[in-house]
N, C-alpha and C. Protein backbone atom coordinates (compact mmCIF):
# COMPACT_ATOMS: atom_id res chain seq x y z
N UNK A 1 0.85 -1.17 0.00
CA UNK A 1 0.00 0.00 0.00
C UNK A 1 0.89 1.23 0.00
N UNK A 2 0.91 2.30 -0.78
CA UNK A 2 1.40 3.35 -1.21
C UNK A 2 1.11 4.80 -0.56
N UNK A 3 -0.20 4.21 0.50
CA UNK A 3 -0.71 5.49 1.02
C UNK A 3 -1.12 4.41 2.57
N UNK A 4 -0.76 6.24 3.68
CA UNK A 4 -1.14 5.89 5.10
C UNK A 4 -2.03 6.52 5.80
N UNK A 5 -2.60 5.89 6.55
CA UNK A 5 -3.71 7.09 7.43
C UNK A 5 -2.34 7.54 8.64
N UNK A 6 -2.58 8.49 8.59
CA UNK A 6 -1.56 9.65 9.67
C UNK A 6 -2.86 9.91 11.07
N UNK A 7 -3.97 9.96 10.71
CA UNK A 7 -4.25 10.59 12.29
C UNK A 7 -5.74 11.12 11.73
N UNK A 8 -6.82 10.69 12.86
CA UNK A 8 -8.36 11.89 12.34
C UNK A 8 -7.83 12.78 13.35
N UNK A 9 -8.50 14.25 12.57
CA UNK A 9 -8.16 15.12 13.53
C UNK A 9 -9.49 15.91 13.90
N UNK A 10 -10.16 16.22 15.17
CA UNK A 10 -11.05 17.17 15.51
C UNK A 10 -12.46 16.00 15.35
N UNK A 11 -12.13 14.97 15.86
CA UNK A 11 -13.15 13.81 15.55
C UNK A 11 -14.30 14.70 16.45
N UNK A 12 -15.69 14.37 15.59
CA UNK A 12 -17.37 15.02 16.30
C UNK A 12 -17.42 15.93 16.26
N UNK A 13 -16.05 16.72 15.50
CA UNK A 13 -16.56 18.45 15.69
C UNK A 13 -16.97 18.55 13.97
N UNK A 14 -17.97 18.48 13.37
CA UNK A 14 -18.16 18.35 12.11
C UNK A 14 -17.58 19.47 11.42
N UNK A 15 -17.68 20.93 11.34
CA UNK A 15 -16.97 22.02 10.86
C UNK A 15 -15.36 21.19 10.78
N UNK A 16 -14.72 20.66 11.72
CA UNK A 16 -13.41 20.91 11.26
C UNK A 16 -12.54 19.17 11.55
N UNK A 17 -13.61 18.37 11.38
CA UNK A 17 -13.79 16.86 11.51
C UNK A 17 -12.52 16.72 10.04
N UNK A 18 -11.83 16.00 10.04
CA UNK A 18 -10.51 15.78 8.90
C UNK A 18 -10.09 14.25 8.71
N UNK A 19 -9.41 13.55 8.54
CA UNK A 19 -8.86 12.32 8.26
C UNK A 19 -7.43 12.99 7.04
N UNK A 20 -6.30 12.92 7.76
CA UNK A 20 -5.47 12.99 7.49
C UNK A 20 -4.09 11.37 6.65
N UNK A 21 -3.69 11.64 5.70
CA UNK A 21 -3.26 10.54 4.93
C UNK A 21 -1.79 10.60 4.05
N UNK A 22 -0.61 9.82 4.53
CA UNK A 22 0.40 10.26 3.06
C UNK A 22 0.66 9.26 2.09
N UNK A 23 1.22 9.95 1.38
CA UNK A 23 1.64 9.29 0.36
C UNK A 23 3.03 8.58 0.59
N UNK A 24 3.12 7.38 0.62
CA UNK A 24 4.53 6.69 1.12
C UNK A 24 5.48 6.50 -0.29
N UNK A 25 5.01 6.46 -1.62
CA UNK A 25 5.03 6.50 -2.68
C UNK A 25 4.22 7.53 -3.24
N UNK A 26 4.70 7.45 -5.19
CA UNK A 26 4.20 8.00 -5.71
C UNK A 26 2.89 7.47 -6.57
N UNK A 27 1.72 7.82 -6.76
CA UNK A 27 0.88 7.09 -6.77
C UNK A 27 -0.92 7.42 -7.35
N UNK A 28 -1.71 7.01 -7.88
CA UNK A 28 -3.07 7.88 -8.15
C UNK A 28 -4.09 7.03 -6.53
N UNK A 29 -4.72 8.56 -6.34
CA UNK A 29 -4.83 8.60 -5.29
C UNK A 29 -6.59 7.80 -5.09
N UNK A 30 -6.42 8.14 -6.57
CA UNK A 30 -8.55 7.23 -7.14
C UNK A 30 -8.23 5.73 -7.00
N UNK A 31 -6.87 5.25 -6.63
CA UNK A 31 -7.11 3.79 -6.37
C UNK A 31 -7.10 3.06 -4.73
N UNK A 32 -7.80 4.53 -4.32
CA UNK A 32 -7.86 4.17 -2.57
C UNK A 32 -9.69 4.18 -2.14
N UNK A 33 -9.78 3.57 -1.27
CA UNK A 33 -10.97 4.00 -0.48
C UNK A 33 -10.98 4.03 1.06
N UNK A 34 -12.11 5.40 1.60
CA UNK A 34 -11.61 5.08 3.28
C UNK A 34 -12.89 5.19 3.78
N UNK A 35 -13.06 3.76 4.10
CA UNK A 35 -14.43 3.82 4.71
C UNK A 35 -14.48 3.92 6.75
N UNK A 36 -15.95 4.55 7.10
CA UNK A 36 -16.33 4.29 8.27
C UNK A 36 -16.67 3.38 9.01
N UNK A 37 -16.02 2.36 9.64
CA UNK A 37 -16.34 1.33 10.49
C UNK A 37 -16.37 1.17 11.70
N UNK A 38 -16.44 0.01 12.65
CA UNK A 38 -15.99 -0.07 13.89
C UNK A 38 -15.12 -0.85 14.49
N UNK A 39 -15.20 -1.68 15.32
CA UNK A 39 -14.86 -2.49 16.37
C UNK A 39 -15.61 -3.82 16.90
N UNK A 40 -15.35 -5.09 17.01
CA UNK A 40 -16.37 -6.08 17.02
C UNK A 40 -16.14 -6.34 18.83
N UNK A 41 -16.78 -6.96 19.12
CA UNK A 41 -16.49 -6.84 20.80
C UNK A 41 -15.12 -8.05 21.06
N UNK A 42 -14.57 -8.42 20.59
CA UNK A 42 -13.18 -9.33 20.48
C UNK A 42 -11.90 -8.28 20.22
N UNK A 43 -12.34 -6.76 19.33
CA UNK A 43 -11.12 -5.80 19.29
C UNK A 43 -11.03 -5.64 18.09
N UNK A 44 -11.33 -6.81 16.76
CA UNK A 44 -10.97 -6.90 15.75
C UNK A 44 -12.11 -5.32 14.94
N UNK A 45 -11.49 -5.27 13.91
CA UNK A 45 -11.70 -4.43 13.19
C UNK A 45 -13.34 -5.04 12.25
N UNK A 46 -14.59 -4.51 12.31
CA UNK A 46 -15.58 -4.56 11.89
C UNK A 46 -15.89 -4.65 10.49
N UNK A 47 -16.23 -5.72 9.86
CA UNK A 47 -16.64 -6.41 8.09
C UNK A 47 -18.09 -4.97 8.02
N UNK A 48 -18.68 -4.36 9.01
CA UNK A 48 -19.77 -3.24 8.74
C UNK A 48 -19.37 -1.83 8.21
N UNK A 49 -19.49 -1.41 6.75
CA UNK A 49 -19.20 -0.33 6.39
C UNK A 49 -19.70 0.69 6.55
N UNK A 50 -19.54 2.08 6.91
CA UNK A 50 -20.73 2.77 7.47
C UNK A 50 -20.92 3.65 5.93
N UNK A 51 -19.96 4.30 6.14
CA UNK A 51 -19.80 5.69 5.07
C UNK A 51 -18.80 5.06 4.50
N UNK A 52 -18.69 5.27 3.32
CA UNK A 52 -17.40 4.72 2.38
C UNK A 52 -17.23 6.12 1.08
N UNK A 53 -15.87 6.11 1.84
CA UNK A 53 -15.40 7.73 0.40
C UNK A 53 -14.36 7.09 -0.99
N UNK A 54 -14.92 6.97 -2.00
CA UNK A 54 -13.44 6.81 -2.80
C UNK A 54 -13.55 7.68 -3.41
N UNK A 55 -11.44 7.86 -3.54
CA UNK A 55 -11.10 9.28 -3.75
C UNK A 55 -11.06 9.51 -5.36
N UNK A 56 -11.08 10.08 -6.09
CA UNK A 56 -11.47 10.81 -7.17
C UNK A 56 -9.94 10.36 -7.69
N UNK A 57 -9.87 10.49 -9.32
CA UNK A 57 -8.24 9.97 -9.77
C UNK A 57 -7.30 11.58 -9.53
N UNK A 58 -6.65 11.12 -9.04
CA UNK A 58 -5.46 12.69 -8.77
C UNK A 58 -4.00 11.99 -8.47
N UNK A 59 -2.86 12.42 -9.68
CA UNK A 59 -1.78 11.62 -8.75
C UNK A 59 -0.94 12.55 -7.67
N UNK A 60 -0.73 11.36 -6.73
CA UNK A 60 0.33 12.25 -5.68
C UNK A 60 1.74 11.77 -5.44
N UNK A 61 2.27 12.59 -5.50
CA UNK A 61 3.98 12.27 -5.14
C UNK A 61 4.31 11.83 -3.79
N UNK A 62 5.55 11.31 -3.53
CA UNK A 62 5.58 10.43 -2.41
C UNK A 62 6.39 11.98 -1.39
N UNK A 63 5.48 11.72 0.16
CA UNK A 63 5.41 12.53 1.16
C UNK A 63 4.07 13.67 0.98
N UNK A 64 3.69 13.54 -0.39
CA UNK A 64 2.54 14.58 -0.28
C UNK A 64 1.57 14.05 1.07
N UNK A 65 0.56 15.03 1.47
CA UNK A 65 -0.07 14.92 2.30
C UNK A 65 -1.89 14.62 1.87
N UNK A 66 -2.80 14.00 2.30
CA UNK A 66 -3.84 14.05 1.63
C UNK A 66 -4.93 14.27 3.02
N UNK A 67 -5.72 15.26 2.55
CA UNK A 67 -7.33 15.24 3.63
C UNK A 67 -8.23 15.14 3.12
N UNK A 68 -9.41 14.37 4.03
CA UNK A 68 -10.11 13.89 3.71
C UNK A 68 -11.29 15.03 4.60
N UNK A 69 -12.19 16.16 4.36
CA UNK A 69 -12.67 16.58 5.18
C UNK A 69 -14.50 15.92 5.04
N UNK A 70 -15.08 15.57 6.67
CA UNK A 70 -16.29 15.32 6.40
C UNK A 70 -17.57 16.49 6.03
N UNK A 71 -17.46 17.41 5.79
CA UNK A 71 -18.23 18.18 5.37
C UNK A 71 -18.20 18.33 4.20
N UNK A 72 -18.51 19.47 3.01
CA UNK A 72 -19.12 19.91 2.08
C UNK A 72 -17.98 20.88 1.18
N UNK A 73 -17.08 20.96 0.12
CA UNK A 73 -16.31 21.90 -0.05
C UNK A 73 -15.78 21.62 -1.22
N UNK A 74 -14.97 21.78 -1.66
CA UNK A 74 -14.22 21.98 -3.29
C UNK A 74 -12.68 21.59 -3.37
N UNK A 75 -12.57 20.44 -3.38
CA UNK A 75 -11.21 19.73 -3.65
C UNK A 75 -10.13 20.94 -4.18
N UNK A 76 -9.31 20.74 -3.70
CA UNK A 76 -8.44 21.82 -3.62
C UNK A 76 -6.49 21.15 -3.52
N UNK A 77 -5.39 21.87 -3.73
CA UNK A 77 -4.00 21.43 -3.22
C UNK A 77 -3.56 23.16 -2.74
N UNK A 78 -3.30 22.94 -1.58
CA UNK A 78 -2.78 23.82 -0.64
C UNK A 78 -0.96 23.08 -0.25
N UNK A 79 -0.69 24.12 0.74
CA UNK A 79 0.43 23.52 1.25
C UNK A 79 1.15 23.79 2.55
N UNK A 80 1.06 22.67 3.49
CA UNK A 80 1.39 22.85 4.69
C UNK A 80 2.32 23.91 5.29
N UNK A 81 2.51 24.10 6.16
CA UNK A 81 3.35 25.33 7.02
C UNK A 81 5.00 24.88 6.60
N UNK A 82 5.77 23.54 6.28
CA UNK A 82 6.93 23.06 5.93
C UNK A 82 6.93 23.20 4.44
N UNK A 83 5.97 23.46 3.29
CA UNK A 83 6.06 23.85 2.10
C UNK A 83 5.54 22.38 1.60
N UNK A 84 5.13 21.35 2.03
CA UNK A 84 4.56 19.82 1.70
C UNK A 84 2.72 19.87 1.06
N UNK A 85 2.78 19.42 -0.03
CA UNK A 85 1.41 19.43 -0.74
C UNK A 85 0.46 18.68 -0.12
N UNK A 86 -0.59 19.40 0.18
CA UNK A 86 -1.75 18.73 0.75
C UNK A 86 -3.26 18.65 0.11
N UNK A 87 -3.42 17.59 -0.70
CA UNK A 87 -4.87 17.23 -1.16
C UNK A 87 -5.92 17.17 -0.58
N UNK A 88 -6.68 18.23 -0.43
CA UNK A 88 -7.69 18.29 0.34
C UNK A 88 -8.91 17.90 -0.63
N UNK A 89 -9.47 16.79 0.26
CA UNK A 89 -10.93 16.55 -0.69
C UNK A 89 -11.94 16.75 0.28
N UNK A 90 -13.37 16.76 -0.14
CA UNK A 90 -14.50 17.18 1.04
C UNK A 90 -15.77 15.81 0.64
N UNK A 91 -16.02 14.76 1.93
CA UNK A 91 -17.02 13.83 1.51
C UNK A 91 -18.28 14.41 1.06
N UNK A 92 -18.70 15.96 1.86
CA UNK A 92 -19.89 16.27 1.62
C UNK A 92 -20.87 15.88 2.44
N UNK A 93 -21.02 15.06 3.89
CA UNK A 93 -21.38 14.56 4.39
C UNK A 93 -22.36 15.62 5.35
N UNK A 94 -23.68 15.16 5.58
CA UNK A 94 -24.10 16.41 6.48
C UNK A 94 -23.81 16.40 8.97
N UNK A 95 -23.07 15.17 8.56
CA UNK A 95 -22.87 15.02 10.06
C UNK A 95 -21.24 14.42 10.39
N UNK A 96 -20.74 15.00 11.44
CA UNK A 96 -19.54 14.15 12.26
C UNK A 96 -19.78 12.72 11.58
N UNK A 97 -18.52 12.22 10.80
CA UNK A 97 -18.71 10.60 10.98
C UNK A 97 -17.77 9.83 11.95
N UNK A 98 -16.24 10.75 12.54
CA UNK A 98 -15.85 10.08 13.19
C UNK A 98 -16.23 10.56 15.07
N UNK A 99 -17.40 10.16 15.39
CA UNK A 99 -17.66 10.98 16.24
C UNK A 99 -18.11 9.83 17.57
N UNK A 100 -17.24 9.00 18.18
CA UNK A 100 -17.05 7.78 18.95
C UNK A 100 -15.91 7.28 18.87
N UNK A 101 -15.37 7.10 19.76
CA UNK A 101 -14.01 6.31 19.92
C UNK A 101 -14.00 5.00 19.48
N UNK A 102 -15.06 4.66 19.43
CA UNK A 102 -15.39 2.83 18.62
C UNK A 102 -15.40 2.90 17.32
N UNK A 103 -14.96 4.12 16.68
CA UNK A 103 -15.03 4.27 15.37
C UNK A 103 -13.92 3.76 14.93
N UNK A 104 -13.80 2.93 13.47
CA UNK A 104 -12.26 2.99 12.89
C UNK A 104 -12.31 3.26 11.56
N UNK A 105 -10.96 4.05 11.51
CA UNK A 105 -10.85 4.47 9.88
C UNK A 105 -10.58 3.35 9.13
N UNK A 106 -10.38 2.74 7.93
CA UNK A 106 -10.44 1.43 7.25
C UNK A 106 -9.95 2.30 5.79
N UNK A 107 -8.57 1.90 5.42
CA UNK A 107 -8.19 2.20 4.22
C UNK A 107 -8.29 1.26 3.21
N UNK A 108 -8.51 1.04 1.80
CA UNK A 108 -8.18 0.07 0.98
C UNK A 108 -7.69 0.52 -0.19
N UNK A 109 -6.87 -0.10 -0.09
CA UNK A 109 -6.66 -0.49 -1.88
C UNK A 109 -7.19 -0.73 -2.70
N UNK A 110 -7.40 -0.29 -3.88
CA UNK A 110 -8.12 -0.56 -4.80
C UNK A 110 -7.63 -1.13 -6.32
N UNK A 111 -6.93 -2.39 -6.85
CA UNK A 111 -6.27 -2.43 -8.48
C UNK A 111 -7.62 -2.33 -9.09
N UNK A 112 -8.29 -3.04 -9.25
CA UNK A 112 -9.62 -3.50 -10.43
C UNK A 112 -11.09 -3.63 -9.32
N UNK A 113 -11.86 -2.98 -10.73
CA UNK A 113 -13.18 -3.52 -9.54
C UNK A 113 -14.02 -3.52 -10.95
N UNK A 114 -15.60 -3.87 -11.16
CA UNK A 114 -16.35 -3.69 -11.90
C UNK A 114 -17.58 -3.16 -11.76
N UNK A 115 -18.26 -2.85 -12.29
CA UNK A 115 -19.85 -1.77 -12.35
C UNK A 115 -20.64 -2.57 -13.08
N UNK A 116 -21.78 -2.65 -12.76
CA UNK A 116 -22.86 -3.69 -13.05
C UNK A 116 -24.23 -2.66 -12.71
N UNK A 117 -25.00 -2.08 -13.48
CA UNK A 117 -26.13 -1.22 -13.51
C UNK A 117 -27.19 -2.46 -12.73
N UNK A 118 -27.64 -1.91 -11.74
CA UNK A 118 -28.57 -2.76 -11.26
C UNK A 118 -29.79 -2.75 -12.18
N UNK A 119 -30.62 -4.04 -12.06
CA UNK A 119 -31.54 -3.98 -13.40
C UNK A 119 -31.10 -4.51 -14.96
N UNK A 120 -29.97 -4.03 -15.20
CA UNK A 120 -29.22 -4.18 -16.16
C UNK A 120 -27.95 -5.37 -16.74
């Protein structure tokens, strides 16, 4: 995997709720997804997806920085206070999703997948 979760930051405060991510490599960033999950009562990490974001195709260079914000906004590249590129994308979401400590972030990888029109 080419990309890391670094840290949510400002979890339940929805205005400024984030999911922070780098690039360990260089890499397109549309072959990730980071969904909302939990915790099963054993510790293990939860097969229940809550919210699931995949990111749009954009490539990023290795150390760039990537956010993930849960609110509403306009994909953007800014750049941190050390001069490091930061991909900011916005889910659009109308509430806190990481807003419980039983929450877990869940990254994936993505090579191939397929689309099948339901009905169709």
């Amino acid at each position: 995997m080419n990309v890391e979760i670094i840290s949510i930051h400002n979890h339940g405060d929805f205005d400024n709720e984030y999911v922070l991510l780098r690039a360990l490599e260089g890499c397109d960033i549309g072959r990730y997804v980071l969904a909302d999950s939990t915790y099963t009562s054993d510790g293990k990490v939860s097969n229940k997806l809550r919210h699931i974001y995949w990111f749009p195709d954009q490539a990023v260079k290795k150390g760039d920085l990537i956010s993930l914000w849960t609110k509403s906004g306009k994909s953007t590249i800014t750049e941190s206070n050390s001069g490091t590129p930061i991909h900011r994308f916005f889910w659009g979401l109308q509430t806190a999703v990481w807003n419980d400590d039983g929450d877990c972030a869940a990254l994936l990888e993505i090579n191939t997948w397929q689309f099948f029109r339901a009905g169709g």
